[in-house]
N, C-alpha and C. Protein backbone atom coordinates (compact mmCIF):
# COMPACT_ATOMS: atom_id res chain seq x y z
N UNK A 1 18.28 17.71 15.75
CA UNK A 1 17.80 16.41 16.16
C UNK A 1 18.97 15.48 16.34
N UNK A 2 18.83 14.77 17.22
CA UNK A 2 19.70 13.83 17.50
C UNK A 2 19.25 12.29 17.64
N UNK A 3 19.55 10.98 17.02
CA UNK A 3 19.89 10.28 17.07
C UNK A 3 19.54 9.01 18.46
N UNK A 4 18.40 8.34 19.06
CA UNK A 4 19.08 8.38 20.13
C UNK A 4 19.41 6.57 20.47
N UNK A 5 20.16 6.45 21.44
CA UNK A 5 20.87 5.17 21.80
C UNK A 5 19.67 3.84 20.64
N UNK A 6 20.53 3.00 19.98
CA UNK A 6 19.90 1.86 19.52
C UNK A 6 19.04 0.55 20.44
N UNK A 7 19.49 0.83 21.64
CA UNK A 7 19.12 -0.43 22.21
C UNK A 7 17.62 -0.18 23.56
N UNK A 8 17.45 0.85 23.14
CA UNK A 8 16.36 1.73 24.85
C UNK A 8 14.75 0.90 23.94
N UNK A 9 13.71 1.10 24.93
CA UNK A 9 12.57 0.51 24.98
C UNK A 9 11.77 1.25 24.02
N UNK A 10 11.55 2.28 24.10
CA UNK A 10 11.17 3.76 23.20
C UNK A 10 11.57 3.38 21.23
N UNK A 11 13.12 2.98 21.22
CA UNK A 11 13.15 2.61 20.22
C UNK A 11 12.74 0.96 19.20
N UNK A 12 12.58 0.52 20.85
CA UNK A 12 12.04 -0.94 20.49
C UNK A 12 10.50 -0.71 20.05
N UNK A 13 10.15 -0.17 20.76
CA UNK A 13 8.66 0.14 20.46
C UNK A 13 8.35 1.22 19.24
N UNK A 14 9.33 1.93 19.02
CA UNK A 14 9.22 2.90 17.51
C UNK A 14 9.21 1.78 16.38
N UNK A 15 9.87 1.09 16.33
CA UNK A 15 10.43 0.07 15.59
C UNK A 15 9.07 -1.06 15.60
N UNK A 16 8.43 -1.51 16.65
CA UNK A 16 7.13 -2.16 16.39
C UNK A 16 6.22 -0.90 15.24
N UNK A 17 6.12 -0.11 15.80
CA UNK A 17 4.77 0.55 14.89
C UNK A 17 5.19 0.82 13.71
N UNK A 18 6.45 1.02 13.22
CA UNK A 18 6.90 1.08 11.99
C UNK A 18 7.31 -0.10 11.28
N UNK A 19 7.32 -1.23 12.13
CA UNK A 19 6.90 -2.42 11.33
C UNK A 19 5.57 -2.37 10.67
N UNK A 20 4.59 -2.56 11.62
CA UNK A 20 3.34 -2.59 11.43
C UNK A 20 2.80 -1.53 10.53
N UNK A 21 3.48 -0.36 9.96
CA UNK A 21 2.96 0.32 9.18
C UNK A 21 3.42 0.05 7.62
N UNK A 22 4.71 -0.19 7.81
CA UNK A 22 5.64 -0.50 6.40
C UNK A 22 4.52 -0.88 5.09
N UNK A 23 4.17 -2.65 5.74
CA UNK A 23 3.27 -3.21 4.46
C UNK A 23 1.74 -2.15 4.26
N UNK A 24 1.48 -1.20 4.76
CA UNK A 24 0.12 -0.36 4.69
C UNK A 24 0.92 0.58 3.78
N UNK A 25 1.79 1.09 3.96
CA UNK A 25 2.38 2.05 3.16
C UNK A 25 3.02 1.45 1.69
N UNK A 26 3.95 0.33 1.73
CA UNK A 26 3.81 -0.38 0.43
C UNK A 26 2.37 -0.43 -0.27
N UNK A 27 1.78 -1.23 0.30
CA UNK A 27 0.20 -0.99 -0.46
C UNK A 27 -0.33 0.15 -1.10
N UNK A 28 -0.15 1.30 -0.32
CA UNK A 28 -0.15 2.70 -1.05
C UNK A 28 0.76 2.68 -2.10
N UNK A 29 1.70 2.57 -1.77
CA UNK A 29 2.91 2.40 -3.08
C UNK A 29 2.35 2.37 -4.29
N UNK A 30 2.00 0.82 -4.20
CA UNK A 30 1.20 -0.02 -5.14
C UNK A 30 0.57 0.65 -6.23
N UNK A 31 -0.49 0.85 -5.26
CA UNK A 31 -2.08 1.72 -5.81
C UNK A 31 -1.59 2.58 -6.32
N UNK A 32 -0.73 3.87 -6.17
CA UNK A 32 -0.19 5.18 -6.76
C UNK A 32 0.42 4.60 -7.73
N UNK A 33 1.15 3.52 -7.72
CA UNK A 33 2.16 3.23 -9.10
C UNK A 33 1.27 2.79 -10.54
N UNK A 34 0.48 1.92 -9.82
CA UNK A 34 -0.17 1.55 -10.63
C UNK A 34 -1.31 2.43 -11.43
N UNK A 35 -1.71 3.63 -10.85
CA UNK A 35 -2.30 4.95 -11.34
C UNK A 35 -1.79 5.05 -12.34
N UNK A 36 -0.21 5.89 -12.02
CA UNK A 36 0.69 6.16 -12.41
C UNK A 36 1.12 6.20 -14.13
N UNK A 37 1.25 4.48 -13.55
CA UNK A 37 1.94 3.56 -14.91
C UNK A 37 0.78 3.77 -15.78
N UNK A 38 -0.20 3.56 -15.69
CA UNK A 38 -2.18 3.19 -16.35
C UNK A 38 -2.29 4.63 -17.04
N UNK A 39 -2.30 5.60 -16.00
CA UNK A 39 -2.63 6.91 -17.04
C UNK A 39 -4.28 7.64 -16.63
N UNK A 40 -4.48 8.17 -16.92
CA UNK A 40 -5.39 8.75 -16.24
C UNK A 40 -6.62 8.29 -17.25
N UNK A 41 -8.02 7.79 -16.92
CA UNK A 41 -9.02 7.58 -17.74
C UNK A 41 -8.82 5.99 -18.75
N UNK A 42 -7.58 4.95 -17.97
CA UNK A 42 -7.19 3.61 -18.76
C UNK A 42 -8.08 2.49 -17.62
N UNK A 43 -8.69 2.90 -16.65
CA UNK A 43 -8.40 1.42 -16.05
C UNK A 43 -10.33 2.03 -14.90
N UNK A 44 -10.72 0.88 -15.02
CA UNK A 44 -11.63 1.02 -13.95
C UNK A 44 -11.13 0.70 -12.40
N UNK A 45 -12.38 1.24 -11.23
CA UNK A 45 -12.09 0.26 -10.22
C UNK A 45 -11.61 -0.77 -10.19
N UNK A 46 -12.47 -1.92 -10.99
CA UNK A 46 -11.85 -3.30 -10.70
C UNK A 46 -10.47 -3.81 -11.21
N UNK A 47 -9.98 -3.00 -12.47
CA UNK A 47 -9.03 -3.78 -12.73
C UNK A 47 -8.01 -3.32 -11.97
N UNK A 48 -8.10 -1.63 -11.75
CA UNK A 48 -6.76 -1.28 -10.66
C UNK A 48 -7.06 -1.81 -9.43
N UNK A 49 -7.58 -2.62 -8.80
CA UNK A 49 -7.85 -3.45 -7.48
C UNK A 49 -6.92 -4.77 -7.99
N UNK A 50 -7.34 -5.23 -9.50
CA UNK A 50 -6.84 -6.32 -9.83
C UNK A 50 -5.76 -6.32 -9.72
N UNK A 51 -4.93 -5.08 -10.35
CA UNK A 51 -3.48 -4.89 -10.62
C UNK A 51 -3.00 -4.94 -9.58
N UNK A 52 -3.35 -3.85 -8.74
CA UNK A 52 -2.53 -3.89 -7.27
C UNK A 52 -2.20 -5.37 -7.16
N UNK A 53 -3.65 -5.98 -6.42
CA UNK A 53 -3.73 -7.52 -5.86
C UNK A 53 -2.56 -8.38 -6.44
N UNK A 54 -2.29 -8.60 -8.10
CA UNK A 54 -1.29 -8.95 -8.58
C UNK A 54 0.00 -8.65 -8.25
N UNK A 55 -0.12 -7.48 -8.21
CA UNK A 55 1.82 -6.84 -8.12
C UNK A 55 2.07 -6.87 -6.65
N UNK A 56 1.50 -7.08 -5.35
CA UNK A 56 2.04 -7.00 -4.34
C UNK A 56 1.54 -8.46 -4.04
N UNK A 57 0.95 -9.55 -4.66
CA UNK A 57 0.87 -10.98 -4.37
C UNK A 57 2.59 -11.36 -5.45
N UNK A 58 2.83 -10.77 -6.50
CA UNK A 58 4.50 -10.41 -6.69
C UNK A 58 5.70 -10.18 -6.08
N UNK A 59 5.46 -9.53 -5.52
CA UNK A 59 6.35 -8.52 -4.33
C UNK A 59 6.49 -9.87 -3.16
N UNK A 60 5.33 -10.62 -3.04
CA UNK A 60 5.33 -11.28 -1.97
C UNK A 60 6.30 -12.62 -2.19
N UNK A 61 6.08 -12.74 -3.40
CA UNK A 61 6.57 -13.98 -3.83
C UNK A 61 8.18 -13.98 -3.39
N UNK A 62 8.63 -12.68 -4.37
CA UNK A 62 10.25 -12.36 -4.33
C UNK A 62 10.63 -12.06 -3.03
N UNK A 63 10.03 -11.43 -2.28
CA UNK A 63 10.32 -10.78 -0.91
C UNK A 63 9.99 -11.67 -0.17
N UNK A 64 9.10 -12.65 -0.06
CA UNK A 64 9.00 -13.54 0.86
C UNK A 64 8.35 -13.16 2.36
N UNK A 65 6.92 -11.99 1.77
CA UNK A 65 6.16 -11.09 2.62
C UNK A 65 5.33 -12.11 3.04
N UNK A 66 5.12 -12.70 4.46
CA UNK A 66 4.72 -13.64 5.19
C UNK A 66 2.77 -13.33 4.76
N UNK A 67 2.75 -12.49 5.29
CA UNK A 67 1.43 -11.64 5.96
C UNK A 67 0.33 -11.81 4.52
N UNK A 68 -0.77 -12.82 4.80
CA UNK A 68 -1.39 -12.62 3.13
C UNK A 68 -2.35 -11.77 3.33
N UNK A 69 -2.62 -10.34 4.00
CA UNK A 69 -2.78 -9.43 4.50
C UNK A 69 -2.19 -8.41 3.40
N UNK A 70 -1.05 -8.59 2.65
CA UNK A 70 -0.53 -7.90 2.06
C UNK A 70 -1.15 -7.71 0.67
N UNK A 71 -1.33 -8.68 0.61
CA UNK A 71 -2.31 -8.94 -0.78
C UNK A 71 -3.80 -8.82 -1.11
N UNK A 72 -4.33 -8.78 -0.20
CA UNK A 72 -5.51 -8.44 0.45
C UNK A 72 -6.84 -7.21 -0.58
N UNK A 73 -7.32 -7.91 -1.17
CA UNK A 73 -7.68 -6.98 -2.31
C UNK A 73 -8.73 -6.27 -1.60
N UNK A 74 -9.62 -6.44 -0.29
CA UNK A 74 -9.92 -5.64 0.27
C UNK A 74 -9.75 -4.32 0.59
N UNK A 75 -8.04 -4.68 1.17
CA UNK A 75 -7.53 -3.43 1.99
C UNK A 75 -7.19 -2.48 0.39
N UNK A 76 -6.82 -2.94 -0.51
CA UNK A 76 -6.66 -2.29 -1.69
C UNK A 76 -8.24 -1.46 -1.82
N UNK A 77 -9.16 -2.16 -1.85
CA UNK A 77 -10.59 -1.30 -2.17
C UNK A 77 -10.59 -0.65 -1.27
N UNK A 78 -10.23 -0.61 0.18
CA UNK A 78 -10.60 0.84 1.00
C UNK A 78 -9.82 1.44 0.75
N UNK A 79 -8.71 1.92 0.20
CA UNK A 79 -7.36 2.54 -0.14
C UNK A 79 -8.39 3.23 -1.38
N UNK A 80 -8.65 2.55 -2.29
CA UNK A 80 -8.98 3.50 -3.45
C UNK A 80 -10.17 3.84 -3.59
N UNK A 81 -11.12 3.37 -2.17
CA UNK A 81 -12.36 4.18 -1.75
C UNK A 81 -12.09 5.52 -0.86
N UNK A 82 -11.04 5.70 0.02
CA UNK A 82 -10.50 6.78 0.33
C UNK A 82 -10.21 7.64 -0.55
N UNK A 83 -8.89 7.11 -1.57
CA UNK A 83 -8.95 8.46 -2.50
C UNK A 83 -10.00 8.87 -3.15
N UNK A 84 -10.99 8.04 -3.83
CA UNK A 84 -12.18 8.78 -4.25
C UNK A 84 -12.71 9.49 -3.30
N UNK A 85 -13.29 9.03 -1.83
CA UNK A 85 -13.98 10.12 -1.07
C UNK A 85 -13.24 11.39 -0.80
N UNK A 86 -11.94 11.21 -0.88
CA UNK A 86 -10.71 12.64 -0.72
C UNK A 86 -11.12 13.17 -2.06
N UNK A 87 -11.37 12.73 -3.21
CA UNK A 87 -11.08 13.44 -4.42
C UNK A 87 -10.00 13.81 -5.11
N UNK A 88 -9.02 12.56 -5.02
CA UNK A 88 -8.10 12.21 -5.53
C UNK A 88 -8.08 11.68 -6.41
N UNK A 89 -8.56 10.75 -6.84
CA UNK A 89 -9.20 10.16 -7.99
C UNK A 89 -10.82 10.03 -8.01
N UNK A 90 -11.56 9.81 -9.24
CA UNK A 90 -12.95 10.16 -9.77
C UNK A 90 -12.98 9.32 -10.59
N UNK A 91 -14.41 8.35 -10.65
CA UNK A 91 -14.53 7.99 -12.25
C UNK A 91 -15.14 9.26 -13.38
N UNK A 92 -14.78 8.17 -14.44
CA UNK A 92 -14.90 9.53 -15.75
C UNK A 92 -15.94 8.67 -16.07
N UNK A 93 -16.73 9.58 -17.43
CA UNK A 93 -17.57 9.20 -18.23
C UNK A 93 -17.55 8.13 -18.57
């Protein structure tokens, strides 16, 4: 693979959609870390929605993430309504 010129249209436009994906993929970040950190069987739906919502309304603060899109506790609930319908995560007893 090679590399190609910095300045062509192709890379201008690679560079839009990988803007536009970055903060969707942070958000994933999020959600997995916060699994993660919690432990398996510590935290319901709501509070890991909560947590996320917190730590990337964080992120926003320091980083100075324009988009309040980012924080968006919505897009957090379809994120961890996906992994449940994948079966990635499950509630327990």
């Amino acid at each position: 693979l090679q590399r190609g010129p910095g300045q062509t249209d192709e890379v201008f436009q690679l560079r839009i959609v990988a803007h536009s994906l970055q903060q969707a993929f942070e958000r994933y970040y999020i959600a997995i870390a916060v699994l993660v950190k919690n432990g398996s069987g510590t935290l319901s739906t709501g509070e890991l929605e909560n947590f996320c919502q917190l730590t990337a309304q964080r992120l926003s603060l320091l980083y100075s993430q324009a988009a309040p899109e980012f924080f968006d506790r919505a897009l957090f609930r379809g994120f961890i309504g996906k992994l449940r319908e994948l079966g990635l995560i499950r509630l327990d007893a």
